[in-house]
Protein backbone atom coordinates (compact mmCIF):
# COMPACT_ATOMS: atom_id res chain seq x y z
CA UNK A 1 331.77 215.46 79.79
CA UNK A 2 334.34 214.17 77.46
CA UNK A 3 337.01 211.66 76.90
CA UNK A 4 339.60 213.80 78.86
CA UNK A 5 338.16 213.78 81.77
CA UNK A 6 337.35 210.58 81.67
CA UNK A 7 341.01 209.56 80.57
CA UNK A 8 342.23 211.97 83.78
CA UNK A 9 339.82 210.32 86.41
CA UNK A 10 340.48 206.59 85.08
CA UNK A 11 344.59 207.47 84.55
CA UNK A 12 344.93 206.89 81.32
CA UNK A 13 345.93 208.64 78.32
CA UNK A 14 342.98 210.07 75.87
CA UNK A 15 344.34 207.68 73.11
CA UNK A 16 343.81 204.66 75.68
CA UNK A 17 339.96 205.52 76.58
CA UNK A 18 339.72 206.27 72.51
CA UNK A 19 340.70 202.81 71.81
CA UNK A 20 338.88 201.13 74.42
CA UNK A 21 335.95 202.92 73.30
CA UNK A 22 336.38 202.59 69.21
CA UNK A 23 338.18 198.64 69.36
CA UNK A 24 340.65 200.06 66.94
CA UNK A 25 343.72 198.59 69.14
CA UNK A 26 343.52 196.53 72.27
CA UNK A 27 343.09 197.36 75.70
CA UNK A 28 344.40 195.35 78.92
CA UNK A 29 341.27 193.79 80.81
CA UNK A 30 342.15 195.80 83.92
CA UNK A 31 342.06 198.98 82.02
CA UNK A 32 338.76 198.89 80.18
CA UNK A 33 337.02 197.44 83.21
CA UNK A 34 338.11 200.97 85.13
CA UNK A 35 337.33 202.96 81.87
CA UNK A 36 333.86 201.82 82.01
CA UNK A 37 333.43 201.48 85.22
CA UNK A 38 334.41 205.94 84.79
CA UNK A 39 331.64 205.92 81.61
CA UNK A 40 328.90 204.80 84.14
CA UNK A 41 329.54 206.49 86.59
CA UNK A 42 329.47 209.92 84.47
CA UNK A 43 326.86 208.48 82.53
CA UNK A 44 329.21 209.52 79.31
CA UNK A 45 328.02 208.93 75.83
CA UNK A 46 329.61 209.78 72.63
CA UNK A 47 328.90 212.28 70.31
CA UNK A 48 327.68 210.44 67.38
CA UNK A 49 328.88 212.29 64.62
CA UNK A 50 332.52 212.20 66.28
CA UNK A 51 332.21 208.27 66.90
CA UNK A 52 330.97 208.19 63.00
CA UNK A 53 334.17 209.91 62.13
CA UNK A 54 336.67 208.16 63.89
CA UNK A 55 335.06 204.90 62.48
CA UNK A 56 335.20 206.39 59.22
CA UNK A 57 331.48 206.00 58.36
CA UNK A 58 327.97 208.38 58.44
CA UNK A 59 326.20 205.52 60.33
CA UNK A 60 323.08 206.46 58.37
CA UNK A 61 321.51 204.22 55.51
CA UNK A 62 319.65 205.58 52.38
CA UNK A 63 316.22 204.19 51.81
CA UNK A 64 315.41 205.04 48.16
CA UNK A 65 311.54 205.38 48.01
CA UNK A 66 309.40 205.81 44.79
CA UNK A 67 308.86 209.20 44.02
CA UNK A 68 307.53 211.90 45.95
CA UNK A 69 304.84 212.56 43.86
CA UNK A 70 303.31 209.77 44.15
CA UNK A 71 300.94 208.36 46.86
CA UNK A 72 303.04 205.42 49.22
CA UNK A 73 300.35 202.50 49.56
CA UNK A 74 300.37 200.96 52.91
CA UNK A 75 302.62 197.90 52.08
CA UNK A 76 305.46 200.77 50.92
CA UNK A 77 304.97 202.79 54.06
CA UNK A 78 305.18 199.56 56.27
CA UNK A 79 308.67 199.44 54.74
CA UNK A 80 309.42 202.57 55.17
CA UNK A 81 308.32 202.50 59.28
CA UNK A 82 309.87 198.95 59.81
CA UNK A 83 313.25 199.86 57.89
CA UNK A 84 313.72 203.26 60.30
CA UNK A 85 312.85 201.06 63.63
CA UNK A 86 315.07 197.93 62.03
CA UNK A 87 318.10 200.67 61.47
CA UNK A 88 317.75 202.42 65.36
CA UNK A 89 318.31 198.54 66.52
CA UNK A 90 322.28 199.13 65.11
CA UNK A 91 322.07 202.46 66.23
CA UNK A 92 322.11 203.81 62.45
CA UNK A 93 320.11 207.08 61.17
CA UNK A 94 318.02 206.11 57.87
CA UNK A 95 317.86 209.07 54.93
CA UNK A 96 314.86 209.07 52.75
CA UNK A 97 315.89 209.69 49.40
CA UNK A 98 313.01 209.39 46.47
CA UNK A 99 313.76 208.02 42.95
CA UNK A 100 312.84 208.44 39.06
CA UNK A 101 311.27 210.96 37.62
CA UNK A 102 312.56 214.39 38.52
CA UNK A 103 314.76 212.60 41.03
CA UNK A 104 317.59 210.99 39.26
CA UNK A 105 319.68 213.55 40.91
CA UNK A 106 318.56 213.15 44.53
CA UNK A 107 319.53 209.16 43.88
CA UNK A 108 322.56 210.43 42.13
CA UNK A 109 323.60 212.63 45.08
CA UNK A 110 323.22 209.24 47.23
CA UNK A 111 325.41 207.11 45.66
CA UNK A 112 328.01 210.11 44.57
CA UNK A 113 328.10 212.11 47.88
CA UNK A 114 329.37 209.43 50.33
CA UNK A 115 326.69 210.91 52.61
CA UNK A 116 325.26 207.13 53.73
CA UNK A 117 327.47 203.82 54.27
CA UNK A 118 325.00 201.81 52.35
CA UNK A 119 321.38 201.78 50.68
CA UNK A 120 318.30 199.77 50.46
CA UNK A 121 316.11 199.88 47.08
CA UNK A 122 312.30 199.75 46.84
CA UNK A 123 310.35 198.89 44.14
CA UNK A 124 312.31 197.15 41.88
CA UNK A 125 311.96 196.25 38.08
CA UNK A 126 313.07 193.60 36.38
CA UNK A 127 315.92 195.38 34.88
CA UNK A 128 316.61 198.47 36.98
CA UNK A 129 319.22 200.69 36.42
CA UNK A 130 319.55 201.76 39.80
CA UNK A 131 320.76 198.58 40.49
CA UNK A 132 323.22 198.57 38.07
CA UNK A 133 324.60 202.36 38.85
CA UNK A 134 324.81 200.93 42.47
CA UNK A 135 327.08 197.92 41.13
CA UNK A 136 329.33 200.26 39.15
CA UNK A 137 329.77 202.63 42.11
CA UNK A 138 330.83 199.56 44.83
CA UNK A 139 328.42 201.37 47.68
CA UNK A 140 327.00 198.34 49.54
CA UNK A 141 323.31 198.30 48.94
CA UNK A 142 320.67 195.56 49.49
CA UNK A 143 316.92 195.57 47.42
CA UNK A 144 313.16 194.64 48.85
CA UNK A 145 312.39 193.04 45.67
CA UNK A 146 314.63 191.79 43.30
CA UNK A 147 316.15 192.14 39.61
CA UNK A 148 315.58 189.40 37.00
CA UNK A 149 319.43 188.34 37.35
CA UNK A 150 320.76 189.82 40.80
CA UNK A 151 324.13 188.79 39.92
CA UNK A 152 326.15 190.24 42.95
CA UNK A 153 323.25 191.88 44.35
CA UNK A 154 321.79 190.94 48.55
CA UNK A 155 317.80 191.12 48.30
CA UNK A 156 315.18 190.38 49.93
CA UNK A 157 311.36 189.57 48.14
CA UNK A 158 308.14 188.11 48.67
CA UNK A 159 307.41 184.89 45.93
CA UNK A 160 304.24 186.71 44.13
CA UNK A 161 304.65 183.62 41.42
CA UNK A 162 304.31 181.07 43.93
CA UNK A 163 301.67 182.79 46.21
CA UNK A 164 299.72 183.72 43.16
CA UNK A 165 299.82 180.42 42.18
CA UNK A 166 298.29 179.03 45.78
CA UNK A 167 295.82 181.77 45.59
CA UNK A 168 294.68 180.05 41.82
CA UNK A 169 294.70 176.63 43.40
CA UNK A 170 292.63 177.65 46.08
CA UNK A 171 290.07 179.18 44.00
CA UNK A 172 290.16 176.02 41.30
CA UNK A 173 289.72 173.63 44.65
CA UNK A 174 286.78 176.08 45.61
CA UNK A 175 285.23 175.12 41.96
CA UNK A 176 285.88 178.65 40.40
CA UNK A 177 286.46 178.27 36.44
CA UNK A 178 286.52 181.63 35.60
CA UNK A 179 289.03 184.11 37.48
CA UNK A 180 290.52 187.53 36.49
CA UNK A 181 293.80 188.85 38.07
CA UNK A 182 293.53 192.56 38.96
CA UNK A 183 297.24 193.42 38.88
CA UNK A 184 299.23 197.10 39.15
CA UNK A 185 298.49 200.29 37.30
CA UNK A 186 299.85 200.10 33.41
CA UNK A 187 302.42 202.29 34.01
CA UNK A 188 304.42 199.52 36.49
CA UNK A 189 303.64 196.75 34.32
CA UNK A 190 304.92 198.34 31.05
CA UNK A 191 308.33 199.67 33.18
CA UNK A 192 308.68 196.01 33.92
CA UNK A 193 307.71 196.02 37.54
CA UNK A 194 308.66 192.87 39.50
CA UNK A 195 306.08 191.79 41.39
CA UNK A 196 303.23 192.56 39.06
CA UNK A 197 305.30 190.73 36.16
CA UNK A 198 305.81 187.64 37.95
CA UNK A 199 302.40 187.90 39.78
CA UNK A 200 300.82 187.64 36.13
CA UNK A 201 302.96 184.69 35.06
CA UNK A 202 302.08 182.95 38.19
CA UNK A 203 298.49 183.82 37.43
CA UNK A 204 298.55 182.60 34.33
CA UNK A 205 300.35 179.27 34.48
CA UNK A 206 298.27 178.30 37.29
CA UNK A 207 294.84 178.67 35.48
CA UNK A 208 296.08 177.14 32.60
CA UNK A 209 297.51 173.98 34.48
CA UNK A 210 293.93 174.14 36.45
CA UNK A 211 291.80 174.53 32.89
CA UNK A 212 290.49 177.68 33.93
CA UNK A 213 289.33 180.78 31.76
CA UNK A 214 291.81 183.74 33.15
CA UNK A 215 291.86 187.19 32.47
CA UNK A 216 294.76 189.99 33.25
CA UNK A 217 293.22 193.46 34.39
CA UNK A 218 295.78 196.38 35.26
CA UNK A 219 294.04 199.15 38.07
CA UNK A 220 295.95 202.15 39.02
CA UNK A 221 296.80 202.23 42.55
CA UNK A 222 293.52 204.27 44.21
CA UNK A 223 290.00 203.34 45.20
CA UNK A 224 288.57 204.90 42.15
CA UNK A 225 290.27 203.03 39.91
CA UNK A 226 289.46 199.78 41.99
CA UNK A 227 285.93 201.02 41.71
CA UNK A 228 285.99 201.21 37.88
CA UNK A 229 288.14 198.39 37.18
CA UNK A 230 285.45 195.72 38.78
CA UNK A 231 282.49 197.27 37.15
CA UNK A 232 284.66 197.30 33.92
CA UNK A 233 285.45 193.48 34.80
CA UNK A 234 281.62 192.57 35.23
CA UNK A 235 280.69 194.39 31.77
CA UNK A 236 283.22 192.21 29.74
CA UNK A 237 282.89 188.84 31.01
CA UNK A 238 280.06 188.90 34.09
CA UNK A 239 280.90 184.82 34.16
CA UNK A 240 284.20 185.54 35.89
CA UNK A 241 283.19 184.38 39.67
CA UNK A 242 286.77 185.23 41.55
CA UNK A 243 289.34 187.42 41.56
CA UNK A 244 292.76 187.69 42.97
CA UNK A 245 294.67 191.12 43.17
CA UNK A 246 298.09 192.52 44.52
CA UNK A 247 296.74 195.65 44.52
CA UNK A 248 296.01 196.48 47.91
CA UNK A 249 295.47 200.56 47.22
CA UNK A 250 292.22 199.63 45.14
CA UNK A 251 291.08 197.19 47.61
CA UNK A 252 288.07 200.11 49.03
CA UNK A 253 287.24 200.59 45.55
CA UNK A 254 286.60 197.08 44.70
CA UNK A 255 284.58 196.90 48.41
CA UNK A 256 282.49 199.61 46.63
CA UNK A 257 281.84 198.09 43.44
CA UNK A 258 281.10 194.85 44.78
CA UNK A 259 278.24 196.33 47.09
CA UNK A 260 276.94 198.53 43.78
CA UNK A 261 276.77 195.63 42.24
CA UNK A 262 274.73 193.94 44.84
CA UNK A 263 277.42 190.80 45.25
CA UNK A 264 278.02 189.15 47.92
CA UNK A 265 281.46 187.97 49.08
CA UNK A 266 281.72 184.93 49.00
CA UNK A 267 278.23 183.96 48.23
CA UNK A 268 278.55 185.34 44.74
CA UNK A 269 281.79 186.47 44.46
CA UNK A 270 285.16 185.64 46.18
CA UNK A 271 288.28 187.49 45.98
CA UNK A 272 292.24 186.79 47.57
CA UNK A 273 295.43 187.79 46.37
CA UNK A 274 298.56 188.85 48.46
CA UNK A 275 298.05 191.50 50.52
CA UNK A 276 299.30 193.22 54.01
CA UNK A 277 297.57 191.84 56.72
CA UNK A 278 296.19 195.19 58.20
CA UNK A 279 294.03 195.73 54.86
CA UNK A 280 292.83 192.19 54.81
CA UNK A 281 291.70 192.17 58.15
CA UNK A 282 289.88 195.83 57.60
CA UNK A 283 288.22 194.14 54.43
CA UNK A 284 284.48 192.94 54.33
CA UNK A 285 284.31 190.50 55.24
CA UNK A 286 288.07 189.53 55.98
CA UNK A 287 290.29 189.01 53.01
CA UNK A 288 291.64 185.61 52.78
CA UNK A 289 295.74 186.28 51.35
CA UNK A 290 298.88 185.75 51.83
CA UNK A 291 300.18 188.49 54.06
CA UNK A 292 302.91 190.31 52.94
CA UNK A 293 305.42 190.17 55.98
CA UNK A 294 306.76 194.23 55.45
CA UNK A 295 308.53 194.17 59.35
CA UNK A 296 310.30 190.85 58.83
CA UNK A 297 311.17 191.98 55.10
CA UNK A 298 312.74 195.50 56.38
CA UNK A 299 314.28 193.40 59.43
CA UNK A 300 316.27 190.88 56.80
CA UNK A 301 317.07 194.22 54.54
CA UNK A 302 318.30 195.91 57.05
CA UNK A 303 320.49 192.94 58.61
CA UNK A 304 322.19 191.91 55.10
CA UNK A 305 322.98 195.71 54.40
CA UNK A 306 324.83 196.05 57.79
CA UNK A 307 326.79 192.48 56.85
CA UNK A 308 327.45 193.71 53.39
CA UNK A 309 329.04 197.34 54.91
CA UNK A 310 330.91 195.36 57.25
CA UNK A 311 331.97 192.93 55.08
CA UNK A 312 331.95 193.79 51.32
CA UNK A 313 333.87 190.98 49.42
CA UNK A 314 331.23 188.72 51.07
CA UNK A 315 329.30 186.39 48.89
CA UNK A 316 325.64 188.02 48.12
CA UNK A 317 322.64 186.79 50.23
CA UNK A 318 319.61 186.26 49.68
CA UNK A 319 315.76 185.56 51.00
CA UNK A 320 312.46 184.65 49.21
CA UNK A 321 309.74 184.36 51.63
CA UNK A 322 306.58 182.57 51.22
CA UNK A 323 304.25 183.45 53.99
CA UNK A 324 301.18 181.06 54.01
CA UNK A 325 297.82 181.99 53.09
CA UNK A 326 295.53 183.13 55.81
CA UNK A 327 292.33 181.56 55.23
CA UNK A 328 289.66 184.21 56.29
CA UNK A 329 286.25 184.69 54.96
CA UNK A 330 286.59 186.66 51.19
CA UNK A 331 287.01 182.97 49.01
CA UNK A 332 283.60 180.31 48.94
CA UNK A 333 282.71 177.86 46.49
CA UNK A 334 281.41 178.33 43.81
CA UNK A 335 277.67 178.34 43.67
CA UNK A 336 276.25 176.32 40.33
């Protein structure tokens, strides 16, 4: 079926039923009622990649994810998952499209190749360039995380400083003097990774308001490493009580250590952090963090990015979240 025959059994012309169906130029009242009325009852739908070209877009998004070779942790694949089923609520196809590395070009091709109407960055640094080549190129794009000084830029991010900072008070309130924050892998922090720079700061600024003894750990993102950094933790200062961590892809390791080490969470040792609420619940016992909110996060990406297409001159938005912190069973006082 096509829009012939339903122009011929509606009496129209094809341009009518085009515009009626597209919005390009109005149609009488009268006339779209009996065009749709012919739609339903052929059950007519558009080919999408002819509706894409009459409106003069692809009706797909790119969502640049980090590099193929490496592992996505769970919080990055919840993106990944929520951004698709956010996109298929405004009808719109979502291209996966990894970056740095070996795969400049692939990001290149994206913002070159007019093959997507807009993109959403993952994973951003403090000063990322991506961000910048996007800005010089005008393609409406929107970031989960956010650049030191977004200038123009729409973005959407979690406030590590602030939850960090919670996380600290909670532990200081709990009698804890000596903590350690077990951040991202080296690698992130030295590239100037967002959330693990501002996580630290947060850290730090907290345990020095609460008089507290703090130390900064870095852990590559697998168990093993969690399992190495903790015992590496309780060789150089075995007073440190608590811990708080962003780094929910060594959270099995650090299960592992703990029980090596014959500790006891909370009794002897309590940990929190920020952290997706699937792996805190599947902690033992349950992890008390904030919960990183991926599905609303994609939602809001998703949402500015289709404002931003429609309407590019319009002023950047914004959205820092601060989810509470869900109280479980990982954090106890202090025992003298």
């Amino acid at each position: 079926m096509n829009i012939g025959e339903i122009a011929k059994r509606a009496g129209v012309s094809r341009s009518t039923v085009s515009y009626a169906l597209s919005g390009k130029r109005p149609v009488s009242t009268a006339t779209a009622q009996r065009i749709n009325e012919v739609i339903a009852e052929l059950g007519y739908r558009p080919n999408a990649s002819a509706r894409a070209l009459a409106e003069g877009r692809t009706r797909t998004l790119s969502l640049v994810i980090p590099p193929a070779s490496r592992r996505l942790t769970d919080v990055q694949l919840g993106f990944v998952a929520s951004v698709v089923e956010a996109a298929a609520t405004h009808d719109l196809d979502v291209l996966l499209s990894p970056s740095g590395g070996d795969h400049d070009r692939s990001f290149e091709r994206v913002v070159t190749g007019r093959r997507v109407d807009g993109v959403i960055l993952m994973e951003i640094l403090l000063d990322d360039p991506r961000v910048a080549r996007l800005e010089q190129e005008a393609l409406p794009f929107v970031t989960i995380g956010h650049v030191e000084r977004p200038g123009t830029s729409s973005w959407v991010d979690v406030d590590y400083a602030e939850l960090i900072t919670r996380c600290v008070h909670h532990l200081a309130d709990l009698g804890h003097r000596d903590v350690v924050l077990i951040n991202r892998s080296d690698e992130l922090v030295a590239a100037g990774y967002g959330p693990a720079l501002r996580s630290s700061a947060g850290f730090l600024t907290a345990a020095e308001r609460r008089g507290l003894t703090a130390h900064t750990v870095c852990c590559a993102d697998e168990p093993a490493a969690g399992l190495a950094c903790f015992q590496d933790i309780r060789h150089r200062w075995p007073e440190v009580t608590a811990a708080v961590t962003i780094n929910e892809a060594a959270l099995p390791g650090l299960q592992r250590a703990l029980r090596q080490a014959d500790l006891s969470v909370p009794r002897d040792f309590s940990i929190t952090g920020v952290i997706a609420s699937r792996l805190a619940e599947a902690f033992h016992p349950p992890l008390t963090a904030a919960d990183v909110p991926a599905e609303e996060m994609a939602r809001l990406a998703v949402d500015l990015l289709v404002e931003r297409i429609a309407n590019p001159d319009a002023p950047p938005r914004d959205a820092l979240l601060q989810p509470a912190i869900s109280l479980r069973s990982s954090t106890g006082a202090r025992r003298p």
